[in-house]
PDB file of N, CA and C in Angstrom:
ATOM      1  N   UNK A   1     122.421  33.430 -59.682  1.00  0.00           N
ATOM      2  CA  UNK A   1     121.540  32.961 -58.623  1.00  0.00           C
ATOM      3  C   UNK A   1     121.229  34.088 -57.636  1.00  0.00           C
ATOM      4  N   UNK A   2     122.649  34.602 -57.328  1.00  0.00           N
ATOM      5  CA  UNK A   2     121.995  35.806 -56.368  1.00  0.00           C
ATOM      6  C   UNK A   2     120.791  37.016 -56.632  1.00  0.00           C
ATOM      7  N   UNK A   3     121.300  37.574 -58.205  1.00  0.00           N
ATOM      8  CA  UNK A   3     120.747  38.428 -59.071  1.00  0.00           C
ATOM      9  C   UNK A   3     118.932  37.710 -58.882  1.00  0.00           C
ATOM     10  N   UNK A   4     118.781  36.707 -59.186  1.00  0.00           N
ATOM     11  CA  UNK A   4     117.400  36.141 -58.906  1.00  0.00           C
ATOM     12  C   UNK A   4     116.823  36.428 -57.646  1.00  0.00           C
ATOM     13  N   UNK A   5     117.485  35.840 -56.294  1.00  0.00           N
ATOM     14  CA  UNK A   5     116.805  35.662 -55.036  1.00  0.00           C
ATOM     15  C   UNK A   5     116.867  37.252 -54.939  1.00  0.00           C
ATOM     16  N   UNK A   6     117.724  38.501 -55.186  1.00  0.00           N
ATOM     17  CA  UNK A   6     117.633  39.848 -54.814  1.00  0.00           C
ATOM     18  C   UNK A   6     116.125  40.358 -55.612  1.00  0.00           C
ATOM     19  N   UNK A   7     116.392  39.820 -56.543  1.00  0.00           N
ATOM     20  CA  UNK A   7     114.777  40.456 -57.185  1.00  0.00           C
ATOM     21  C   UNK A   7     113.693  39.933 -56.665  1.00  0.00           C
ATOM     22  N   UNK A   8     113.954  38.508 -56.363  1.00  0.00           N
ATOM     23  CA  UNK A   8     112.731  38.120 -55.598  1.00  0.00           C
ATOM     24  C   UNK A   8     111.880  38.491 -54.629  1.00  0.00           C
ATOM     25  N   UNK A   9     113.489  38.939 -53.696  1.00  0.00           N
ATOM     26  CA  UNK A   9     112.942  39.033 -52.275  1.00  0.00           C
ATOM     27  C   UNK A   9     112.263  40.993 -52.485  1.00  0.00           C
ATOM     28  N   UNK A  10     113.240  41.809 -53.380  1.00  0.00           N
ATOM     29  CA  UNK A  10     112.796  43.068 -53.218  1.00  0.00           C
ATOM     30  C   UNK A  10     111.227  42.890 -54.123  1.00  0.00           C
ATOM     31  N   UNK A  11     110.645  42.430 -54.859  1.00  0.00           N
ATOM     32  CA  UNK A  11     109.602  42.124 -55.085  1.00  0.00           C
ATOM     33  C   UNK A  11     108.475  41.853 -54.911  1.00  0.00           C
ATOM     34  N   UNK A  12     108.740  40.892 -54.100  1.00  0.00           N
ATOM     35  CA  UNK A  12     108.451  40.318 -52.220  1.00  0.00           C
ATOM     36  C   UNK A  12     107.766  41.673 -51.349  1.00  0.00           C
ATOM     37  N   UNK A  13     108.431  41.896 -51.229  1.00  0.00           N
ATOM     38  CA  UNK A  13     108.285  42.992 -50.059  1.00  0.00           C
ATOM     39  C   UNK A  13     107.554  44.394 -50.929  1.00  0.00           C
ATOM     40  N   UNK A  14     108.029  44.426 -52.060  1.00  0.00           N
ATOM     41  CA  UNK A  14     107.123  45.649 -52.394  1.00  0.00           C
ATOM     42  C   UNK A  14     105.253  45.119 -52.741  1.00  0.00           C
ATOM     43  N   UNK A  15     105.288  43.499 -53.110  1.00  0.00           N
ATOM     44  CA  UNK A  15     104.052  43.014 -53.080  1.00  0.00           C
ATOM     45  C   UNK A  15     103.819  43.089 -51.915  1.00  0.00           C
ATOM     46  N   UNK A  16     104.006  42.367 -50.722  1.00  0.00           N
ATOM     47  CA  UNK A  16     103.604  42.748 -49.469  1.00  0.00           C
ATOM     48  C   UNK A  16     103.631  44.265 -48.921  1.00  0.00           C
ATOM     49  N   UNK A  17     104.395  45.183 -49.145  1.00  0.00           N
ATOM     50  CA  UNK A  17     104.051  46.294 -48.794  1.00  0.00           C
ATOM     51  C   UNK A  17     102.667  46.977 -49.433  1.00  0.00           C
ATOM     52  N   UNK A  18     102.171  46.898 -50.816  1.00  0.00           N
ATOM     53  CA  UNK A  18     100.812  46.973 -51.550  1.00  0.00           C
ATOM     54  C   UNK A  18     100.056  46.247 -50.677  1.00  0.00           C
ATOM     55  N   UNK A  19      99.773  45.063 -50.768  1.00  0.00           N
ATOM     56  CA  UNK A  19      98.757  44.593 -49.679  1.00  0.00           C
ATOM     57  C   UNK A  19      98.786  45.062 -48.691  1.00  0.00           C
ATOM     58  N   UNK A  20      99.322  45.064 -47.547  1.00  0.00           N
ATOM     59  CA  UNK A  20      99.456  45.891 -46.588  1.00  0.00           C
ATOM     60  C   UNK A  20      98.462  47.185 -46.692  1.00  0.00           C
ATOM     61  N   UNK A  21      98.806  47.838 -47.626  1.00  0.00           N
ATOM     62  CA  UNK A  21      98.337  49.287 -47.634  1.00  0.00           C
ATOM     63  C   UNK A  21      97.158  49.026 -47.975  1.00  0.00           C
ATOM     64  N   UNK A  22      96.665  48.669 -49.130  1.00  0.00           N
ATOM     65  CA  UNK A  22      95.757  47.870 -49.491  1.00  0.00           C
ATOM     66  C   UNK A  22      94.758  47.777 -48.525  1.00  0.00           C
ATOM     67  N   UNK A  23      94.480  46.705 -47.644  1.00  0.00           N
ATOM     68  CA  UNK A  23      94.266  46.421 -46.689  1.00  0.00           C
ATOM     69  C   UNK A  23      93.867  47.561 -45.537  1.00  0.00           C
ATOM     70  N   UNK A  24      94.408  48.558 -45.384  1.00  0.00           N
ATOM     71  CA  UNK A  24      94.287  49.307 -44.374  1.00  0.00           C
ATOM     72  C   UNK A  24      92.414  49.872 -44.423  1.00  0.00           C
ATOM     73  N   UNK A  25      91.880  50.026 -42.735  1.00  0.00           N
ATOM     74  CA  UNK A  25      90.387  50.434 -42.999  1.00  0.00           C
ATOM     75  C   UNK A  25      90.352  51.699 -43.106  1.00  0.00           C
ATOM     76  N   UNK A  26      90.727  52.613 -43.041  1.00  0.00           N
ATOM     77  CA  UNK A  26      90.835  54.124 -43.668  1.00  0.00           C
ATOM     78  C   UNK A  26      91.333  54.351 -44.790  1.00  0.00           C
ATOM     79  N   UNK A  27      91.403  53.677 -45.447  1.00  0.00           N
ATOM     80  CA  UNK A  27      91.915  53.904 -47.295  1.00  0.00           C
ATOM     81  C   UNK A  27      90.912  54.927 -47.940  1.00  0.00           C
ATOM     82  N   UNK A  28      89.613  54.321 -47.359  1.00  0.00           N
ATOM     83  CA  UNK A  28      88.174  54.929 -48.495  1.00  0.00           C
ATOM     84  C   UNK A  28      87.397  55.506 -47.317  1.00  0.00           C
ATOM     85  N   UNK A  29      88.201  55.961 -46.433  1.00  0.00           N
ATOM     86  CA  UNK A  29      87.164  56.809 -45.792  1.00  0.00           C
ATOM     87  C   UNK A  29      87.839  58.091 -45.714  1.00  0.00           C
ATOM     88  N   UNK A  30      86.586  59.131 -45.706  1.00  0.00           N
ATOM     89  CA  UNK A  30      87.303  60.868 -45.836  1.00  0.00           C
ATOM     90  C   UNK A  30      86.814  61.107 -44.632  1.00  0.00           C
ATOM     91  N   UNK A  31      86.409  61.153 -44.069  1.00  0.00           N
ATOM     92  CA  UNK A  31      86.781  61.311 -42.766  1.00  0.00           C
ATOM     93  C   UNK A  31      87.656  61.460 -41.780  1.00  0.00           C
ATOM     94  N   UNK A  32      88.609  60.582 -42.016  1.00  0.00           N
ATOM     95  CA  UNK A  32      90.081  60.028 -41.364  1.00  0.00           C
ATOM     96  C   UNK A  32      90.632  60.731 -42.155  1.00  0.00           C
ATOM     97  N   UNK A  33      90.337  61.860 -43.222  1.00  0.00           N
ATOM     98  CA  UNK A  33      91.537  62.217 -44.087  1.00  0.00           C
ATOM     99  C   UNK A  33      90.947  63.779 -43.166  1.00  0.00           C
ATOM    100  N   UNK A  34      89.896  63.819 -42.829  1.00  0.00           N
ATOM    101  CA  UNK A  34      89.397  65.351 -42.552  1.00  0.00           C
ATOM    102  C   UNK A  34      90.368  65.561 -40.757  1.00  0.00           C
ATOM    103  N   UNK A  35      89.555  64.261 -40.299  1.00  0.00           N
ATOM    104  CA  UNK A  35      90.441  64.137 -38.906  1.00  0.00           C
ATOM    105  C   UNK A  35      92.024  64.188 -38.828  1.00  0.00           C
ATOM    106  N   UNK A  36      92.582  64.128 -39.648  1.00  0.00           N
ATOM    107  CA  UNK A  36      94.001  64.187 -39.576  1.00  0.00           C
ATOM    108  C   UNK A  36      94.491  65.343 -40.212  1.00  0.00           C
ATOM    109  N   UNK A  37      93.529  66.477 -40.159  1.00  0.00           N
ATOM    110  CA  UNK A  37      93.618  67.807 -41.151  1.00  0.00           C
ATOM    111  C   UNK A  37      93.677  68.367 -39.688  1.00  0.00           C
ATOM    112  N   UNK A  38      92.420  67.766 -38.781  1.00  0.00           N
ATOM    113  CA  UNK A  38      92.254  68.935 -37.745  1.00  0.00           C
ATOM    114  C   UNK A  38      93.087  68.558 -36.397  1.00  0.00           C
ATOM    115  N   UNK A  39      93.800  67.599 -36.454  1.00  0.00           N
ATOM    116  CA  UNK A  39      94.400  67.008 -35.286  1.00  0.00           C
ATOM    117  C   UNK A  39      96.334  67.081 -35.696  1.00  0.00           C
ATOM    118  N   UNK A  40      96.725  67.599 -36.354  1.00  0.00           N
ATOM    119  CA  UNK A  40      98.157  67.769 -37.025  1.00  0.00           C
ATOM    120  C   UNK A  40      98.852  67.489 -36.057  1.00  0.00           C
ATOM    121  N   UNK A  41     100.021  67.093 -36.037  1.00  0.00           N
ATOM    122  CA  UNK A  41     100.836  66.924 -34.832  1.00  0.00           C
ATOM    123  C   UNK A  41     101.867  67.778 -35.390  1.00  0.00           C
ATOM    124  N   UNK A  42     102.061  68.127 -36.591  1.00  0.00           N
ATOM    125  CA  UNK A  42     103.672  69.040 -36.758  1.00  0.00           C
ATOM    126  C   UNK A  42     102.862  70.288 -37.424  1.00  0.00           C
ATOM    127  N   UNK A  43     101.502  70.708 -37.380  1.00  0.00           N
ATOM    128  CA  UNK A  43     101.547  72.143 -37.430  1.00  0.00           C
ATOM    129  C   UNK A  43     101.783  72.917 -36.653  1.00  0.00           C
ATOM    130  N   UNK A  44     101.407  74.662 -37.959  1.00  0.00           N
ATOM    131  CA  UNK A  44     101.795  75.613 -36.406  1.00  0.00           C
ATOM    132  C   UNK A  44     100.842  75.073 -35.379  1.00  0.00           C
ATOM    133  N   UNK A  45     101.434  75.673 -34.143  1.00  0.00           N
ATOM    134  CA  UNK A  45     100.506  75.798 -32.793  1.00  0.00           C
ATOM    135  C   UNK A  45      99.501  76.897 -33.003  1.00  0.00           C
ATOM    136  N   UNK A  46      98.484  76.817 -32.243  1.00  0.00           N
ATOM    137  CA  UNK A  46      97.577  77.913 -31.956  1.00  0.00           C
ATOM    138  C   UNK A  46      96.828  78.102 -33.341  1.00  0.00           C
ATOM    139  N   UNK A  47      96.883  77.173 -34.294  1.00  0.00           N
ATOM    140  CA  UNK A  47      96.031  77.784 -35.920  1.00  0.00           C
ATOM    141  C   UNK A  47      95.225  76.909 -35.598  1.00  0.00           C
TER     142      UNK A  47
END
């Protein structure tokens, strides 16, 4: 029984984690991929 509800629930959550992502409005836009090229928060400084 346990062996069941553990698969369930980790199952669970990796389906909901896909949707989730899924879901997000910057998935299909390059833009937001260009903007987060030029705005880095852990590059060097000053490049």
């Amino acid at each position: 029984m346990i062996d069941n509800l553990s698969l369930a629930l980790t199952h669970g959550l990796m389906l909901l984690a896909a949707f989730l992502l899924l879901r997000r409005p910057d998935l299909d836009r390059e833009d937001a991929a260009l903007r987060e090229k030029t705005h880095r928060r852990w590059g060097k400084r000053g490049a």
